[in-house]
N, C-alpha and C. Protein backbone atom coordinates (compact mmCIF):
# COMPACT_ATOMS: atom_id res chain seq x y z
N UNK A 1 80.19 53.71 149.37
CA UNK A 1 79.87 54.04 148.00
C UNK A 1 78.41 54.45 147.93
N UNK A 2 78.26 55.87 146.93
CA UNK A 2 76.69 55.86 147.33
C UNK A 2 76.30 55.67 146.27
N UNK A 3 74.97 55.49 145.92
CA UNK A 3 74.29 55.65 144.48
C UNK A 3 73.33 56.38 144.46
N UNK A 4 73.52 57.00 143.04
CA UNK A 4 72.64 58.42 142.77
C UNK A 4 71.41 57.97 142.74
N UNK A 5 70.64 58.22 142.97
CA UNK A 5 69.18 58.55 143.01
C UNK A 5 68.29 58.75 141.39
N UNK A 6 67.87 58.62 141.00
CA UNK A 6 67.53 58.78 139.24
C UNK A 6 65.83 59.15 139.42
N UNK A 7 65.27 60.09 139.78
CA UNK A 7 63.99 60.08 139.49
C UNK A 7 63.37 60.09 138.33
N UNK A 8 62.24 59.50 137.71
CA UNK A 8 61.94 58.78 136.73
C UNK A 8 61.32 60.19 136.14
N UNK A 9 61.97 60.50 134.66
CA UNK A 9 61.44 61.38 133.89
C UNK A 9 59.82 61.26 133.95
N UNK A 10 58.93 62.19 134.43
CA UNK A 10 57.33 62.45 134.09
C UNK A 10 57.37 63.19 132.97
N UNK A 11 56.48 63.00 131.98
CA UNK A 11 56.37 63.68 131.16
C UNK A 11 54.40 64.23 130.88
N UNK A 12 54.22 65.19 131.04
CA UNK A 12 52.80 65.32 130.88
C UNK A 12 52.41 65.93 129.82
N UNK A 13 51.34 64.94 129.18
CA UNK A 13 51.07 65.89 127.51
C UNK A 13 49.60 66.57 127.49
N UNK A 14 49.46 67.72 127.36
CA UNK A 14 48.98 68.53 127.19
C UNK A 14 48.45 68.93 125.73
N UNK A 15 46.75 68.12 125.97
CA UNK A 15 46.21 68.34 124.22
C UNK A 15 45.67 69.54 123.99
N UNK A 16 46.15 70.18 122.81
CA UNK A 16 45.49 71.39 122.27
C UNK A 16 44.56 70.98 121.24
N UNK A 17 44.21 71.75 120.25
CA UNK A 17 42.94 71.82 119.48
C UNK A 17 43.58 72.78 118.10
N UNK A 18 42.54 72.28 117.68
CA UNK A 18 43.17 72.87 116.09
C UNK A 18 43.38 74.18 115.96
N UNK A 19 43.07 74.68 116.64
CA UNK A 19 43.31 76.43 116.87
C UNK A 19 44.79 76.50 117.92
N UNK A 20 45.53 75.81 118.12
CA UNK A 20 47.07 75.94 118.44
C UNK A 20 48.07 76.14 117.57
N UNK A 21 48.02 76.77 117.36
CA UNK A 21 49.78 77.46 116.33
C UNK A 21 50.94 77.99 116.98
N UNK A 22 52.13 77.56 117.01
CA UNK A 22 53.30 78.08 117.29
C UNK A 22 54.04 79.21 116.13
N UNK A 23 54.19 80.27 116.52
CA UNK A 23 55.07 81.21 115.69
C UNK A 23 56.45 81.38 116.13
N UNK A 24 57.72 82.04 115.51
CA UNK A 24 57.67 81.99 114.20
C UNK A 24 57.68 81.12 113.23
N UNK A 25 57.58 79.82 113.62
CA UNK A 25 57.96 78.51 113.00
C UNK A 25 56.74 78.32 112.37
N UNK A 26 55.65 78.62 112.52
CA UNK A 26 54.09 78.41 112.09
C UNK A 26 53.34 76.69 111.93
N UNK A 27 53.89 76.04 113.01
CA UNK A 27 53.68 74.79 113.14
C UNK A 27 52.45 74.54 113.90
N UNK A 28 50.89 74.20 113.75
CA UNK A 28 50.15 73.33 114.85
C UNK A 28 51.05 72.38 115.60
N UNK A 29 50.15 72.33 116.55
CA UNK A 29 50.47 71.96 117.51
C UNK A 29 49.05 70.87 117.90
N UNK A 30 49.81 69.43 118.27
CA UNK A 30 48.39 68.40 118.83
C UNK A 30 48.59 68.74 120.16
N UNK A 31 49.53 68.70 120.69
CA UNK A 31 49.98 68.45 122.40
C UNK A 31 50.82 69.58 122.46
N UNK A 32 51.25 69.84 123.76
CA UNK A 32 52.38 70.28 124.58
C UNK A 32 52.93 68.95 125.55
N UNK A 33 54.27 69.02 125.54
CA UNK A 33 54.57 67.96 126.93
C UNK A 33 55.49 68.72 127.75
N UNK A 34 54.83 68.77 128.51
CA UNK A 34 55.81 69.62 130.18
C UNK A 34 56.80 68.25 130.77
N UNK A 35 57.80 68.92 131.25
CA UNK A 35 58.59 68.26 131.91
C UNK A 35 59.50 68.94 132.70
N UNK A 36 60.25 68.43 133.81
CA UNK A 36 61.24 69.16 134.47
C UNK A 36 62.44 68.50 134.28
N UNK A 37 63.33 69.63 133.96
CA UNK A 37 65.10 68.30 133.49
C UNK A 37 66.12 69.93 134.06
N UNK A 38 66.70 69.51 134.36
CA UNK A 38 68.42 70.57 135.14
C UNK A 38 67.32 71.57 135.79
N UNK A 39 66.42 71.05 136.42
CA UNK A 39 65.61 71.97 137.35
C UNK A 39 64.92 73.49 136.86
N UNK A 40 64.59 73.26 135.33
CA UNK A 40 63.58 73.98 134.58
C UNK A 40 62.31 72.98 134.31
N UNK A 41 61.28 73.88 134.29
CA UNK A 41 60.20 73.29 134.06
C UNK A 41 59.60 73.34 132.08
N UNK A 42 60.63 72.05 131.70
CA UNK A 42 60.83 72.45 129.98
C UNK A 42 58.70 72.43 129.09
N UNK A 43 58.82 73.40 128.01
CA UNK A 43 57.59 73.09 127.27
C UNK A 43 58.02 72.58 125.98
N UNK A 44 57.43 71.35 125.47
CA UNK A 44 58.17 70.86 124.06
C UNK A 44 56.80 71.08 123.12
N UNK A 45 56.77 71.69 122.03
CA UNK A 45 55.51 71.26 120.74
C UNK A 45 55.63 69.91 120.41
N UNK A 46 54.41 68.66 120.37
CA UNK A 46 54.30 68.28 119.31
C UNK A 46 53.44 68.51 118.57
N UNK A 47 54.21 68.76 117.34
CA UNK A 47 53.70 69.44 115.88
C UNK A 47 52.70 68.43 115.08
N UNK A 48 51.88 69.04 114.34
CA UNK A 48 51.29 67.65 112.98
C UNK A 48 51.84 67.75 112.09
N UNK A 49 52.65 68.48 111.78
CA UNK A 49 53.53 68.20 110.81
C UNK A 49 55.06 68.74 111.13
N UNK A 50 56.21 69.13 110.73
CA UNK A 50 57.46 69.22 110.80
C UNK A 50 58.87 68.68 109.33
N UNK A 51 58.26 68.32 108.42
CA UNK A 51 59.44 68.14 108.08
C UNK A 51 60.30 69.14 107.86
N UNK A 52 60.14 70.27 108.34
CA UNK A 52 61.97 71.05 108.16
C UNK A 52 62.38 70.60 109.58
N UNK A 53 61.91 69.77 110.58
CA UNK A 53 62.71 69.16 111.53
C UNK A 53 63.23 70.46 112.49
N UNK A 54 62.38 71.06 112.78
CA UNK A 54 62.92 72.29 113.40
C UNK A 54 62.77 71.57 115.06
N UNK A 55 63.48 72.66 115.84
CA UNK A 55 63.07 71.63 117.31
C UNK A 55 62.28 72.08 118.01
N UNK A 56 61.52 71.15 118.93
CA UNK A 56 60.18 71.36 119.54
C UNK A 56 60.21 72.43 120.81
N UNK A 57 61.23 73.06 120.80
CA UNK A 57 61.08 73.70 122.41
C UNK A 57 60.38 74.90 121.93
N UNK A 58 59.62 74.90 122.74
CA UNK A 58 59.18 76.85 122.97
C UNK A 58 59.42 77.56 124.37
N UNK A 59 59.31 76.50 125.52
CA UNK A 59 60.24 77.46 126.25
C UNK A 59 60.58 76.61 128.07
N UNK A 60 61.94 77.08 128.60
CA UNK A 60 62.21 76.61 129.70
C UNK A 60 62.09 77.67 130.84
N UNK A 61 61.35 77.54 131.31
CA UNK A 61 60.54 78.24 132.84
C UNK A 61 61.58 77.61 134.56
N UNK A 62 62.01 78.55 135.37
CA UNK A 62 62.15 78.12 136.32
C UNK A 62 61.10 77.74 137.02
N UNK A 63 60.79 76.58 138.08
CA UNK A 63 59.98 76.49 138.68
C UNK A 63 58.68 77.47 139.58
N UNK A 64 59.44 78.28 139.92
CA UNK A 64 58.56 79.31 140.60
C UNK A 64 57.99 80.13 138.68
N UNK A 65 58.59 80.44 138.17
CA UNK A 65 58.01 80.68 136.85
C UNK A 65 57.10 80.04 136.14
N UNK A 66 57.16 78.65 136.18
CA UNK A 66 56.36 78.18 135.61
C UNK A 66 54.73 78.26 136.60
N UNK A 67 54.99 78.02 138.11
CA UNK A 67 53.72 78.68 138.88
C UNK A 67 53.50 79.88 138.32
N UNK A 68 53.93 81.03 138.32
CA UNK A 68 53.30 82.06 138.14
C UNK A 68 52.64 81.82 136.41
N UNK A 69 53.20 81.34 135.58
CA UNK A 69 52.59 81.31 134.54
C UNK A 69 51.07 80.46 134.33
N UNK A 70 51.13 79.58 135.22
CA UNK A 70 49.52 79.02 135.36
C UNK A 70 49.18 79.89 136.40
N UNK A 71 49.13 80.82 137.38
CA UNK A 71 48.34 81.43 138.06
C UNK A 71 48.01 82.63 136.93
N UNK A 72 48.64 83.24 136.04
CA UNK A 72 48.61 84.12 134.95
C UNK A 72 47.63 83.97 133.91
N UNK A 73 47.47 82.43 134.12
CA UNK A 73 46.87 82.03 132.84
C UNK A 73 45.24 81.84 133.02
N UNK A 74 45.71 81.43 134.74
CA UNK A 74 43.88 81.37 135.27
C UNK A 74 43.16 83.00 135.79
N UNK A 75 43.94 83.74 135.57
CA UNK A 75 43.84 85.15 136.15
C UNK A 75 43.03 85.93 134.61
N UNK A 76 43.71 85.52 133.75
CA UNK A 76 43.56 85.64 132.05
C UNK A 76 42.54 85.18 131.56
N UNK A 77 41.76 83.56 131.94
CA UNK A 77 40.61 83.05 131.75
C UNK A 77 39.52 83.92 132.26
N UNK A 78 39.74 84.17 134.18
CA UNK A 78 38.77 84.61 134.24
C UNK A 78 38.68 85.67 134.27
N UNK A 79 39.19 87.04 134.12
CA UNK A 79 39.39 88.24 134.04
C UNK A 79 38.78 88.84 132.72
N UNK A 80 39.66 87.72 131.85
CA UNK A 80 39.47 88.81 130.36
C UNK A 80 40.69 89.70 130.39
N UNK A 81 41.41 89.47 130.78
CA UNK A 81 42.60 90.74 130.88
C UNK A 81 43.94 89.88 130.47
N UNK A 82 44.56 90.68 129.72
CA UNK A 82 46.50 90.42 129.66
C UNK A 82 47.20 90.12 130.85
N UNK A 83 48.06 89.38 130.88
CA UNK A 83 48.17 89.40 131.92
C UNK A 83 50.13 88.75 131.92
N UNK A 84 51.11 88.94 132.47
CA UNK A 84 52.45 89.23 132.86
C UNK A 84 53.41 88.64 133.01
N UNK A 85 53.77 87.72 133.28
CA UNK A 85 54.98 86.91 134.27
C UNK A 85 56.56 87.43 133.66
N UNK A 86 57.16 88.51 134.65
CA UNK A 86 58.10 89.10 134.27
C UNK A 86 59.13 88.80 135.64
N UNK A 87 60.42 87.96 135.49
CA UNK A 87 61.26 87.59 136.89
C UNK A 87 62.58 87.77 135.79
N UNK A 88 63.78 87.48 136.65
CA UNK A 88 65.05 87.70 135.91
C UNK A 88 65.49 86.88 135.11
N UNK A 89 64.73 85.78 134.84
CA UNK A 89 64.87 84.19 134.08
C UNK A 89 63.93 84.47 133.01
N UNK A 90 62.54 85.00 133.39
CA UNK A 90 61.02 84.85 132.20
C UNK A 90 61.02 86.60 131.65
N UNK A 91 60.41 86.14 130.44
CA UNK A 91 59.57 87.36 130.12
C UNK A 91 58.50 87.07 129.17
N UNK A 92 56.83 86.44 129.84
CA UNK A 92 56.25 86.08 129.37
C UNK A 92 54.98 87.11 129.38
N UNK A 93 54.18 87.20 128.10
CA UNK A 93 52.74 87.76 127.95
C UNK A 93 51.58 87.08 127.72
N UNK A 94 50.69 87.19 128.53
CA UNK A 94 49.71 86.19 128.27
C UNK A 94 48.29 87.06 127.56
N UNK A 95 48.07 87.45 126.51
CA UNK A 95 47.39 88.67 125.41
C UNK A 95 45.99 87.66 125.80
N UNK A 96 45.05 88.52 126.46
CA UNK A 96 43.82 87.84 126.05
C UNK A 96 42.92 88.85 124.42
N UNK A 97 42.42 88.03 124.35
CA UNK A 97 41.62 87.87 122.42
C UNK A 97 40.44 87.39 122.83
N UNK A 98 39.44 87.93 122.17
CA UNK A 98 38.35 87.09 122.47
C UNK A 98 37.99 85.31 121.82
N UNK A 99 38.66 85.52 121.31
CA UNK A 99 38.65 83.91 120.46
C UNK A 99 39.94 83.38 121.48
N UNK A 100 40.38 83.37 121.59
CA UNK A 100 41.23 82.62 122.56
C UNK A 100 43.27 83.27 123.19
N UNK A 101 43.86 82.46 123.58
CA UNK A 101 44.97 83.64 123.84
C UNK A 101 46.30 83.85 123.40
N UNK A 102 47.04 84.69 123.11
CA UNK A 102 48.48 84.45 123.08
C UNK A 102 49.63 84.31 123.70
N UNK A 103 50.35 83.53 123.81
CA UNK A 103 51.41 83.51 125.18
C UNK A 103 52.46 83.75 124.10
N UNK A 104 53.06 84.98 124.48
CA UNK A 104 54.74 85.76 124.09
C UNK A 104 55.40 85.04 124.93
N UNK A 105 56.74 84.20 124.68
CA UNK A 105 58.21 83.70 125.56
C UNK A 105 58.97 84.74 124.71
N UNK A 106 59.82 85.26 125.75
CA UNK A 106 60.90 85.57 125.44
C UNK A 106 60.69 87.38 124.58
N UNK A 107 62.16 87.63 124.18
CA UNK A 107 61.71 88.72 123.15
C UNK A 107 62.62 88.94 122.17
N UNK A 108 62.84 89.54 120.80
CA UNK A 108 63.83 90.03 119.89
C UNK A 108 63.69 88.26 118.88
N UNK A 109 64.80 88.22 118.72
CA UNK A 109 65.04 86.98 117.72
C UNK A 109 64.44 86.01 118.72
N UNK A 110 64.74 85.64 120.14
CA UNK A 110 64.24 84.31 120.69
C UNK A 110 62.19 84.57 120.99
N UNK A 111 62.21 85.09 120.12
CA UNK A 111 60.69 85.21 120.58
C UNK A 111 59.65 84.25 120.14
N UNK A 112 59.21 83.44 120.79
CA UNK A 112 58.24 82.29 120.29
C UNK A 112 56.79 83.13 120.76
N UNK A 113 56.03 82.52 119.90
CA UNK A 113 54.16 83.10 120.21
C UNK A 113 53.29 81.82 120.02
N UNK A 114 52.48 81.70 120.58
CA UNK A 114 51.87 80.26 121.00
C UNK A 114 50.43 80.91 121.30
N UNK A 115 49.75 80.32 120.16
CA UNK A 115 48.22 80.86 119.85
C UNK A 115 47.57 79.51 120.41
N UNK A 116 46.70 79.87 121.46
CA UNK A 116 45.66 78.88 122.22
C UNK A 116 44.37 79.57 122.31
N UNK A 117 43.51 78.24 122.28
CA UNK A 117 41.99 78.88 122.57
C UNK A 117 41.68 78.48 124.13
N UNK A 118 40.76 79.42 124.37
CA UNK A 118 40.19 78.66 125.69
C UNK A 118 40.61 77.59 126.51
N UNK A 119 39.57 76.49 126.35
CA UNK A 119 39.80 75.20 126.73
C UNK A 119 41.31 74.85 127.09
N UNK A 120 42.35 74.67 125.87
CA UNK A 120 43.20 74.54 125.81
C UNK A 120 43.94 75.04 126.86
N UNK A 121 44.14 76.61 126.79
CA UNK A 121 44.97 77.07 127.67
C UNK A 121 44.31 76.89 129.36
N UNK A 122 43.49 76.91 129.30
CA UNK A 122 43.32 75.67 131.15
C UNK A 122 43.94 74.62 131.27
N UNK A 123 44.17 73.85 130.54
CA UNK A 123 44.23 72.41 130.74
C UNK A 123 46.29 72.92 130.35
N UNK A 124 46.74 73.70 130.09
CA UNK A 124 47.81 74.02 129.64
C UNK A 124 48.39 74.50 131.09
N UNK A 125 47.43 75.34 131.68
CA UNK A 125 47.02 75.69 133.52
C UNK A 125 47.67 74.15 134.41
N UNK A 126 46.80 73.60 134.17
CA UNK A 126 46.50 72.79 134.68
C UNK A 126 48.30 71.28 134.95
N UNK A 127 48.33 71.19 133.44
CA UNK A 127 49.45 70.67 133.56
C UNK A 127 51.03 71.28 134.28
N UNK A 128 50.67 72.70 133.53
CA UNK A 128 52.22 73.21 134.45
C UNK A 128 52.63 72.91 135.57
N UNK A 129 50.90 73.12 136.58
CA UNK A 129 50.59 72.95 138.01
C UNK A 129 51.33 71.41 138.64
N UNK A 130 50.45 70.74 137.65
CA UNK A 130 51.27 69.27 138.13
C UNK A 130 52.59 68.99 137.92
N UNK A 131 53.31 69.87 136.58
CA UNK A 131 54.58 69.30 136.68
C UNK A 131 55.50 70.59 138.00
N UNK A 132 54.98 71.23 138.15
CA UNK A 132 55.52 72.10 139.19
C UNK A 132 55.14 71.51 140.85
N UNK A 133 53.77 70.74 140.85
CA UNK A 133 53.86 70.09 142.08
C UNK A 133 54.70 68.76 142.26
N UNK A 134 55.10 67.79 140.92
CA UNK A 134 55.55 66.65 140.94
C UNK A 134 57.16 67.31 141.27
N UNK A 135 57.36 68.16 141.31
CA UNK A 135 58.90 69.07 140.98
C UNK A 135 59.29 69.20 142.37
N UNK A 136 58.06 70.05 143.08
CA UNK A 136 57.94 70.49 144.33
C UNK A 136 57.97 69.00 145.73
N UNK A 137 57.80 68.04 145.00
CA UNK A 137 57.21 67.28 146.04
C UNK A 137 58.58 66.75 146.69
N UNK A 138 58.51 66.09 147.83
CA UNK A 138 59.66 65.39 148.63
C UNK A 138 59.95 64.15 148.46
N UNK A 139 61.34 63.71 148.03
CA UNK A 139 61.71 62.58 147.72
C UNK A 139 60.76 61.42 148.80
N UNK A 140 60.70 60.30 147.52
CA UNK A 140 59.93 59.12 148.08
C UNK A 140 60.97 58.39 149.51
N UNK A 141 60.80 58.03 150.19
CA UNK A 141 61.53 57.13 151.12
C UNK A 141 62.83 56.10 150.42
């Protein structure tokens, strides 16, 4: 008889700044929390406010997607330039602004837009990275 294995949900939250807005829903945003679940690397909003109870996802990234979207994002910091992540799963834009950036998921009706400044979107870098290395890593013994 074997028994399944259960690796322990990580969840990493990712603080933004008052200049985070999610569209079309037009909700701030305090955090992001990354996580990996059916082997997507999920992004959830939490909002400061919500009562129309809408739901927090803005978007599920395959693993290798979600890498390219923090290498995109640090390419975007330091460049100054727009910058891409287009595979058969994503179709993401990362719009640099001089005040800070926009990340396009998706397109048509599923289109979410996620307004970050600076700071933010590093540390937004930063987390993907870890939940894509905690993803990547080899079962414990």
């Amino acid at each position: 008889m074997s028994v399944a294995v259960h690796k322990p949900k990580t969840v990493i939250n990712v603080e933004m700044d008052e200049r985070s807005v999610l569209f079309p829903d037009g909700k701030f945003l305090s955090h992001i929390s990354l996580y990996e679940e059916d082997g997507l690397v999920r992004l959830d909003g939490v909002f400061l406010f919500n009562d129309s109870r809408l739901p927090p996802d803005i978007a599920a990234l395959a693993v290798e997607d979600a890498r390219e979207l923090a290498r995109a994002i640090m390419n975007g910091v330091f460049q100054g330039h727009t910058q891409h992540v287009l595979s058969d799963s994503a179709k993401i834009a990362l719009i640099f602004n001089p005040n800070g950036f926009l990340l396009r998921f998706g397109a048509g009706a599923a289109l979410r837009e996620l307004f970050v400044a600076s700071p933010a979107i590093i540390r937004l870098a930063q987390g993907l990275l870890r939940v894509v290395d905690r993803t990547s890593a080899p079962p414990a013994h």
